[in-house]
N, C-alpha and C. Protein backbone atom coordinates (compact mmCIF):
# COMPACT_ATOMS: atom_id res chain seq x y z
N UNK A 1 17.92 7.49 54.13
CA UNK A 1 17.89 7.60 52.67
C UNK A 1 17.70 6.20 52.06
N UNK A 2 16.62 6.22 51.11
CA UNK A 2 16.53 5.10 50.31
C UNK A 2 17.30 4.60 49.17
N UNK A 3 17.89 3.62 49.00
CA UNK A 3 19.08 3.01 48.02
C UNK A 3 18.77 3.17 46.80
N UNK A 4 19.02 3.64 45.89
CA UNK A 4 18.25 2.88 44.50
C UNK A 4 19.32 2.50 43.71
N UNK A 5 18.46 1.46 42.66
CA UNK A 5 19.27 0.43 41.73
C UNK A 5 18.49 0.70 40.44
N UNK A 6 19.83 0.78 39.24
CA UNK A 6 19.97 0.77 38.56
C UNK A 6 18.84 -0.08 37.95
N UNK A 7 17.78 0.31 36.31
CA UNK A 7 17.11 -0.74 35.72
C UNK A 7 17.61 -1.61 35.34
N UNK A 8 19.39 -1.61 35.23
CA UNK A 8 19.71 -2.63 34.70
C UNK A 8 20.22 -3.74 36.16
N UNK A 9 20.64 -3.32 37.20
CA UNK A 9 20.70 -4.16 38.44
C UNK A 9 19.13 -4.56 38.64
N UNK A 10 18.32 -3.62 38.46
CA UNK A 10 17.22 -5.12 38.86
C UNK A 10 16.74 -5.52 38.04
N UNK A 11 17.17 -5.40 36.52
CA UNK A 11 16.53 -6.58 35.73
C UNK A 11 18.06 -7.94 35.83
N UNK A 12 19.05 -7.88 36.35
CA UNK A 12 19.42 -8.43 36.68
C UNK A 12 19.58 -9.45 37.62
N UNK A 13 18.99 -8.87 38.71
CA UNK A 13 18.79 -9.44 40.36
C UNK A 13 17.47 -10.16 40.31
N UNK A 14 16.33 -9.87 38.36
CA UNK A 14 15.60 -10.17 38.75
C UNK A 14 15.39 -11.75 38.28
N UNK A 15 16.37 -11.91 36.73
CA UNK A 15 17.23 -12.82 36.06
C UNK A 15 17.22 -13.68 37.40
N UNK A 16 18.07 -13.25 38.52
CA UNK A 16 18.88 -14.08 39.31
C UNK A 16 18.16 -15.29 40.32
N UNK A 17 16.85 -13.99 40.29
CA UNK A 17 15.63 -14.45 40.96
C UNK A 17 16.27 -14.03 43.00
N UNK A 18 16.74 -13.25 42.86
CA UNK A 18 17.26 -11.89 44.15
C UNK A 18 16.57 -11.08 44.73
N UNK A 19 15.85 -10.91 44.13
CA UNK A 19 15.10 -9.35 44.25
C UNK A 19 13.58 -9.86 44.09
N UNK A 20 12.74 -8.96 44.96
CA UNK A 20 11.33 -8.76 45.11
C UNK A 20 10.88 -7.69 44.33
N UNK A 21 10.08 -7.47 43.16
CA UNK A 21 9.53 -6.16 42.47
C UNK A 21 8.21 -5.96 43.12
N UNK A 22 8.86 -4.60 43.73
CA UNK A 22 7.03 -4.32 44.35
C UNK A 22 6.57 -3.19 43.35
N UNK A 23 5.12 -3.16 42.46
CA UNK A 23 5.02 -1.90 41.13
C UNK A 23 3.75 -1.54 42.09
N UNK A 24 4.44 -0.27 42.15
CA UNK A 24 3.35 0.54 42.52
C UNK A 24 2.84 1.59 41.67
N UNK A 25 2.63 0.84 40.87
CA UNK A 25 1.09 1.73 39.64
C UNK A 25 0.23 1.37 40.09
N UNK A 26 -0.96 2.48 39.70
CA UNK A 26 -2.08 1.68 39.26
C UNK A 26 -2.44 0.15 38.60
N UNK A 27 -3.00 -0.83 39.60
CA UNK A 27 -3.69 -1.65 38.34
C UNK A 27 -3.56 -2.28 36.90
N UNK A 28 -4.47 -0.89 36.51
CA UNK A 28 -4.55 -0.54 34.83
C UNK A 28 -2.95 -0.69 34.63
N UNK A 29 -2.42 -0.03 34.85
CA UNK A 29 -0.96 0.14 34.52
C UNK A 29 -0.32 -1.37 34.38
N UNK A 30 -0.10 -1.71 35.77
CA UNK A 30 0.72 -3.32 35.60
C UNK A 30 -0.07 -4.22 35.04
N UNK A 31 -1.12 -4.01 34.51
CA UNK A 31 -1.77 -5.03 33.69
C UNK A 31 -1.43 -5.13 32.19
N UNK A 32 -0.71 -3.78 31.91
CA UNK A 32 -0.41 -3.25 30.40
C UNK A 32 0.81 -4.23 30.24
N UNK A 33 1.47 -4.52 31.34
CA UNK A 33 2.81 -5.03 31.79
C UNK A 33 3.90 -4.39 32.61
N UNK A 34 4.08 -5.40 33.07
CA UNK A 34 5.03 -5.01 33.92
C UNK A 34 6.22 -6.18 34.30
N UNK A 35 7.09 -5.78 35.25
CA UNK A 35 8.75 -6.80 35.34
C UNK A 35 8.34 -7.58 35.82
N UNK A 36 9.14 -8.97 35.21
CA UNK A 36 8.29 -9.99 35.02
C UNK A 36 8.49 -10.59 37.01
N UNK A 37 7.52 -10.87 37.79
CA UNK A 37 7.90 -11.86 38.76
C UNK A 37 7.05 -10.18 39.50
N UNK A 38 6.69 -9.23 39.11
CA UNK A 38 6.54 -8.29 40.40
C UNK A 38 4.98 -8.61 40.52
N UNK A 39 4.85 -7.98 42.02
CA UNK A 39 3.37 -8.21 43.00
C UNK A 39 3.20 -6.37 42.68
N UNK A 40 1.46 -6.11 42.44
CA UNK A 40 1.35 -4.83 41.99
C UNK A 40 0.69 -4.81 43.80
N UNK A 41 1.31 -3.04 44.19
CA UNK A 41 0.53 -2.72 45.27
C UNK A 41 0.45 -1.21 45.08
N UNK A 42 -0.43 -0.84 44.34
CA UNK A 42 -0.04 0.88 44.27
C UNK A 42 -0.20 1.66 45.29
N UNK A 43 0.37 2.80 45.28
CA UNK A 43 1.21 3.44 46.39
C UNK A 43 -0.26 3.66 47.00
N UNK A 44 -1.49 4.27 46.70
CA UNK A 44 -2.25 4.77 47.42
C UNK A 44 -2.88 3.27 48.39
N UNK A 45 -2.55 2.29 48.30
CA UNK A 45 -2.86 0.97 49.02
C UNK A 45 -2.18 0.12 49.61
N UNK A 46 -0.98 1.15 49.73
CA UNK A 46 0.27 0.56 50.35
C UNK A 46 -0.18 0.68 51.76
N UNK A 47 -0.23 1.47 52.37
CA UNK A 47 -0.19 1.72 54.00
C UNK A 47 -1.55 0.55 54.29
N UNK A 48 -2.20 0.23 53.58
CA UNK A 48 -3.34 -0.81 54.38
C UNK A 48 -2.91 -1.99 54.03
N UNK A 49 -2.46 -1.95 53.02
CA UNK A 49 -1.84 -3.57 52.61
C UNK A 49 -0.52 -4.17 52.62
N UNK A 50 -0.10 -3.52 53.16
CA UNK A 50 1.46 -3.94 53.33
C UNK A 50 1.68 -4.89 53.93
N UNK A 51 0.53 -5.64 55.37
CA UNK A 51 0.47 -6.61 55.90
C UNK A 51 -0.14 -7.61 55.16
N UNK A 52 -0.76 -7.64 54.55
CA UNK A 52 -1.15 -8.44 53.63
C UNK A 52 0.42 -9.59 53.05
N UNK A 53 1.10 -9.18 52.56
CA UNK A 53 2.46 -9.73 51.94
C UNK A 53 3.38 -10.50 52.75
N UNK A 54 3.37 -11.57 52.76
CA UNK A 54 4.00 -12.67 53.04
C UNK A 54 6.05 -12.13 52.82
N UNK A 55 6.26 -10.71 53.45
CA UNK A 55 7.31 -11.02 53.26
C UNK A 55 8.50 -11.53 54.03
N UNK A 56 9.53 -11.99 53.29
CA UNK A 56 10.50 -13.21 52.95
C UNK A 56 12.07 -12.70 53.26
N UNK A 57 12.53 -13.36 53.58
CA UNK A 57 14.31 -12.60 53.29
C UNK A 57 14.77 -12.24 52.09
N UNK A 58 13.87 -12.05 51.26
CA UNK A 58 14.17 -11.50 50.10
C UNK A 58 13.88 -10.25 49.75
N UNK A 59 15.68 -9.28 49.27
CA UNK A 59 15.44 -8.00 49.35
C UNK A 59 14.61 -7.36 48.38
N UNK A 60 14.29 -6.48 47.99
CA UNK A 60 12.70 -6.13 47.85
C UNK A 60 13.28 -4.78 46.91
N UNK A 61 12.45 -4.41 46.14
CA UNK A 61 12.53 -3.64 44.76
C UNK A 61 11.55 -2.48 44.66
N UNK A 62 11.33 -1.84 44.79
CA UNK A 62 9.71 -0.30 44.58
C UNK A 62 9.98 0.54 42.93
N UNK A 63 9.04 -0.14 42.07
CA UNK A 63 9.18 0.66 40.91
C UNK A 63 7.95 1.21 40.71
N UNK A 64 7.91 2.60 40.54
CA UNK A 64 7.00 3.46 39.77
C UNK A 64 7.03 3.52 38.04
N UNK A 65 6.33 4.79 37.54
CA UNK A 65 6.58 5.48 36.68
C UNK A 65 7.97 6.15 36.24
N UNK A 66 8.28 6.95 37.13
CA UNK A 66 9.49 7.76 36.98
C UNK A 66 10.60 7.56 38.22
N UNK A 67 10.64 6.82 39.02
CA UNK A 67 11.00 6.69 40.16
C UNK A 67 10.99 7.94 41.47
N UNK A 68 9.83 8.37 41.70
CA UNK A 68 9.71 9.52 42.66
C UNK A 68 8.99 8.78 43.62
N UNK A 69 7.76 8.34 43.84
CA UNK A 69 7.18 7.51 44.16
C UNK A 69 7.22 5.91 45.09
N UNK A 70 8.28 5.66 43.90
CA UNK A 70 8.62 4.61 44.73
C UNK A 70 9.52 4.48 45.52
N UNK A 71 10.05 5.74 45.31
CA UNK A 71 10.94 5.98 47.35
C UNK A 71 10.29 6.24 48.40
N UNK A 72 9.35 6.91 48.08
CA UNK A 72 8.27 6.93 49.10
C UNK A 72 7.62 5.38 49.77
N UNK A 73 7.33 4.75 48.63
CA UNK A 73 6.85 3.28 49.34
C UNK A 73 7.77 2.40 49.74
N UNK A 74 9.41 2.48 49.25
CA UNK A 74 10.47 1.95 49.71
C UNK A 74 10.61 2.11 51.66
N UNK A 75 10.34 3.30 51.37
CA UNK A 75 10.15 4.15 53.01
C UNK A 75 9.41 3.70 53.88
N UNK A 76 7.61 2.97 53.35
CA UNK A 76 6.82 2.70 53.88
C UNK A 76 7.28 1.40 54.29
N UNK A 77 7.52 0.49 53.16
CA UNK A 77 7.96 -0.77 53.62
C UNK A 77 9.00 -1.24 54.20
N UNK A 78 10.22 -0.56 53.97
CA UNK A 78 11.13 -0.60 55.08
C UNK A 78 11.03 -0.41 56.56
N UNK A 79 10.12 0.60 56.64
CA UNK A 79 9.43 0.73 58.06
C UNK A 79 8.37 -0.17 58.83
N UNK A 80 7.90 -0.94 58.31
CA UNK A 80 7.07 -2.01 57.61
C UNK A 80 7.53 -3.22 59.12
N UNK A 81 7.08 -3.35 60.24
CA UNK A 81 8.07 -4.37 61.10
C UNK A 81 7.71 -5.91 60.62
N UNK A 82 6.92 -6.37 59.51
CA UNK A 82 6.82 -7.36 58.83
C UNK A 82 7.84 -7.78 57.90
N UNK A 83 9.11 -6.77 58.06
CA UNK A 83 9.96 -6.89 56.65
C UNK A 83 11.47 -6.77 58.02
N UNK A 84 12.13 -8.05 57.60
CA UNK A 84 13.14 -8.24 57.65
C UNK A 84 14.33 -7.29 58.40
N UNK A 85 15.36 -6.93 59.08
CA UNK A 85 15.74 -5.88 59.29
C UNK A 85 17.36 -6.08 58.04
N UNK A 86 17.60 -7.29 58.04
CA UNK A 86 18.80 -7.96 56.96
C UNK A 86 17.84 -7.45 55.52
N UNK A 87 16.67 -7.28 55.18
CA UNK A 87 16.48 -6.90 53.78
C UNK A 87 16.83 -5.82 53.33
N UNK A 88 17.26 -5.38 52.13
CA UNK A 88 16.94 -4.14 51.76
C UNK A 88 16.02 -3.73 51.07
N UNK A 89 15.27 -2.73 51.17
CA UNK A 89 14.73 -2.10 50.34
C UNK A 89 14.99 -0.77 49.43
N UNK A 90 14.66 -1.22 48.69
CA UNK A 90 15.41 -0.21 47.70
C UNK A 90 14.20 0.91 45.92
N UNK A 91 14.80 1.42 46.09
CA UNK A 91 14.02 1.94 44.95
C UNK A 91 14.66 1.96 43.49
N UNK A 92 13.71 1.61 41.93
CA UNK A 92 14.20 1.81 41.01
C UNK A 92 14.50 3.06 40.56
N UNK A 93 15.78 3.45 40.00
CA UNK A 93 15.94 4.48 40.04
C UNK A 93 15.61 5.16 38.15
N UNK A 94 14.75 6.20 37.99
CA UNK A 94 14.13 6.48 36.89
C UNK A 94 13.05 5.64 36.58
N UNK A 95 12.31 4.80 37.54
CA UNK A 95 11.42 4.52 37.10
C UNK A 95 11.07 2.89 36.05
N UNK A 96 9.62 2.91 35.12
CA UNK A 96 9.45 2.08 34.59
C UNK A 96 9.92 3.48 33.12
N UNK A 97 10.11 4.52 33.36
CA UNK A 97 10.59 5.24 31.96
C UNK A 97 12.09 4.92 31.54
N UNK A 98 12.97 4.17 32.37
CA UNK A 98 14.23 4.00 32.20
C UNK A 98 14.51 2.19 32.21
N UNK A 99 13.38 1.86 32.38
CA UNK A 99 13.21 0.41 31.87
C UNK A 99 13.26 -0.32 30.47
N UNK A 100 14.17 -0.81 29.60
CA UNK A 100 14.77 -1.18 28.42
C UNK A 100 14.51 -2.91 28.22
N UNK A 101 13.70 -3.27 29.27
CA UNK A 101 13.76 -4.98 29.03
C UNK A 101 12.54 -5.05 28.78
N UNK A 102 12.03 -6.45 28.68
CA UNK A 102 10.88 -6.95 28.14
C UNK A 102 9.79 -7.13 29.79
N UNK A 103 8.63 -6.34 29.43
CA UNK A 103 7.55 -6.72 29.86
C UNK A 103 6.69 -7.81 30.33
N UNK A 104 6.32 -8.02 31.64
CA UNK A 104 5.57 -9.48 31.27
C UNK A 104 4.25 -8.57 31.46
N UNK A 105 3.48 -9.18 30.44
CA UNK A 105 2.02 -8.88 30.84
C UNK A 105 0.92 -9.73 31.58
N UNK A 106 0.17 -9.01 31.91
CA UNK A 106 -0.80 -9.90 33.14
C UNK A 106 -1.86 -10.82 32.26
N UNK A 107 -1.28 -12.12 32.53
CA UNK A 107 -2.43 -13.06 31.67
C UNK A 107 -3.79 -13.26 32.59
N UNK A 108 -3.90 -12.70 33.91
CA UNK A 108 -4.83 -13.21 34.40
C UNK A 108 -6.66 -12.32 34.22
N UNK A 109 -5.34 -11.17 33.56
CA UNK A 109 -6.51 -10.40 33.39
C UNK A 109 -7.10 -9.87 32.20
């Protein structure tokens, strides 16, 4: 079973600079904005790119839309033998719909 945290624990953990935000939207989506410091990998590009990511001992975050989704990729990447066995991975729970903080939006694009 995948953990999930509170929007307000990871806009906290993210304050702390603790936590890894992985957003798995679409693109389009995290470009509208999204939490500030996250890497976008949407779910349908998860299983090819997961090696791609330089990851770190740093425990690691999966936010969707509604949070359904990103337990599923919590799953993927935890399984992931590029990821830590001391990390956790975890999922936001409710999503980017239960998200109450400020947005960063993508200046690059």
């Amino acid at each position: 079973m995948v953990e999930e945290l509170t929007p307000e624990e990871v806009h906290e953990r993210v304050e702390e600079g603790t936590i890894r935000v992985v957003d798995t939207r679409p693109e389009s989506q995290f470009n509208r904005g999204h939490i500030p410091g996250a890497i976008n990998l949407p779910l349908g590009e998860l299983p090819r790119r997961v090696d791609e990511i330089e990851w770190d001992e740093t425990d690691i975050v999966c936010a969707c839309p509604i949070g359904q989704s990103s337990i599923q990729a919590a799953k993927l990447i935890d399984s992931y033998e590029g990821v830590d066995d001391d990390v956790t991975v975890a999922s936001m729970a409710g999503g980017y719909r239960e998200w109450a903080f400020e947005l960063e939006p993508d200046d690059a694009k």
